[in-house]
C-alpha atoms as a PDB file:
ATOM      1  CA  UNK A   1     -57.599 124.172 164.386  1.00  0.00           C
ATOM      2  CA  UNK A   2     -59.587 123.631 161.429  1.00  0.00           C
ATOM      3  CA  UNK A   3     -58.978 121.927 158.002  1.00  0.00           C
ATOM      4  CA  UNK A   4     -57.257 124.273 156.099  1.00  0.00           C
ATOM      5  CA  UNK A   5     -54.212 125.134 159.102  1.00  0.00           C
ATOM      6  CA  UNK A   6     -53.979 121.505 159.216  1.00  0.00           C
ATOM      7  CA  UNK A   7     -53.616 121.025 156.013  1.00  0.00           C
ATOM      8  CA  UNK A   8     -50.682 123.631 155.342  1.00  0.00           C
ATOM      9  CA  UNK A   9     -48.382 122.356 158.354  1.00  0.00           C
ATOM     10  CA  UNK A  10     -49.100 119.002 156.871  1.00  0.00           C
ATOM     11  CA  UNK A  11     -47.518 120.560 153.347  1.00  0.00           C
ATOM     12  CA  UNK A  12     -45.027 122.518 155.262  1.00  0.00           C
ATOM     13  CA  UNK A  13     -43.682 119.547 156.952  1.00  0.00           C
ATOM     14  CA  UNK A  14     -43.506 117.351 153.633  1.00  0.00           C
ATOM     15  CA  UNK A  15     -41.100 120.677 152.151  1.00  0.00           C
ATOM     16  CA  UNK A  16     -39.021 120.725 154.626  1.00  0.00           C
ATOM     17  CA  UNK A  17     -38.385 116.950 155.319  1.00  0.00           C
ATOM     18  CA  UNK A  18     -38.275 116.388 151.522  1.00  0.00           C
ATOM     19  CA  UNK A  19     -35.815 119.147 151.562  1.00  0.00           C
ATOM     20  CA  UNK A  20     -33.622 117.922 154.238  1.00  0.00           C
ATOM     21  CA  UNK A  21     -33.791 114.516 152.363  1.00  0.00           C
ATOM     22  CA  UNK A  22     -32.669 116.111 149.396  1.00  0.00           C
ATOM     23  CA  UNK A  23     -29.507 117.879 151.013  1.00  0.00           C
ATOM     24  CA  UNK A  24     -28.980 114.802 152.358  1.00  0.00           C
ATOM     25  CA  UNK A  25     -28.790 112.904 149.324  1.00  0.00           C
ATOM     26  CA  UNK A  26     -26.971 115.016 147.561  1.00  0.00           C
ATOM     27  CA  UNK A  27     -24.067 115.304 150.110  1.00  0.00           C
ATOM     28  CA  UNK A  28     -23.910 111.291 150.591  1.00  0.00           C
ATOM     29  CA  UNK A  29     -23.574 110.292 146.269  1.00  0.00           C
ATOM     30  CA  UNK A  30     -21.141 113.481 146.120  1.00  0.00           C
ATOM     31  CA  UNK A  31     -18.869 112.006 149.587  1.00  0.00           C
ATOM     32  CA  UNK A  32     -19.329 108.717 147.464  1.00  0.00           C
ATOM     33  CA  UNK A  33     -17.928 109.965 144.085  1.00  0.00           C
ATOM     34  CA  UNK A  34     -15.285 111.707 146.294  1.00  0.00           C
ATOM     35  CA  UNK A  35     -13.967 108.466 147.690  1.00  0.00           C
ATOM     36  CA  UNK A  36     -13.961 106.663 144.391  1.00  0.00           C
ATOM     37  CA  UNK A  37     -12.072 109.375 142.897  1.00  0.00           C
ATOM     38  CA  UNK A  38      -9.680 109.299 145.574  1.00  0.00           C
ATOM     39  CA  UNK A  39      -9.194 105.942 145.561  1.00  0.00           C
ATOM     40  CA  UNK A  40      -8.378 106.036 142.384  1.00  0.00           C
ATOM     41  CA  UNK A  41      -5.620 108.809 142.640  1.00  0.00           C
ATOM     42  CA  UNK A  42      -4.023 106.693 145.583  1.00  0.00           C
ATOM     43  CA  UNK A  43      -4.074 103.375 143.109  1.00  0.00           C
ATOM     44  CA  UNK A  44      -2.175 105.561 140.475  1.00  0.00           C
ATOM     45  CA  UNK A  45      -4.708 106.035 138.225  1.00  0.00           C
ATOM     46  CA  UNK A  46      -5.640 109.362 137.065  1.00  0.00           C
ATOM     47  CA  UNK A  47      -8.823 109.653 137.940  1.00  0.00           C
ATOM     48  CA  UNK A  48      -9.960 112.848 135.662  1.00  0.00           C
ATOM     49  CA  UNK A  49      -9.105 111.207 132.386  1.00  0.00           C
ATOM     50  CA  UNK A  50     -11.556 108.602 131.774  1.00  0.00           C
END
């Protein structure tokens, strides 16, 4: 293979990890947020009225 094929899987694979890393992210803060919120709810609070 020569320079330039390496050199797109190498950007390919920083996508689609930075992608996936992304998702993930995204998915642990909102499962986060969701906890606090229902925490919240089971306390008595109401947790949509700040």
């Amino acid at each position: 293979m020569d320079d330039v094929s390496v050199g797109i899987i190498l950007v390919l694979g920083t996508v689609v990890t930075s992608l996936i890393g992304l998702r993930w992210w995204r998915h642990r803060r909102a499962g986060k947020l969701a906890d606090k919120l229902l925490a919240e709810v089971i306390k008595g609070k109401d947790a949509f009225r700040r």
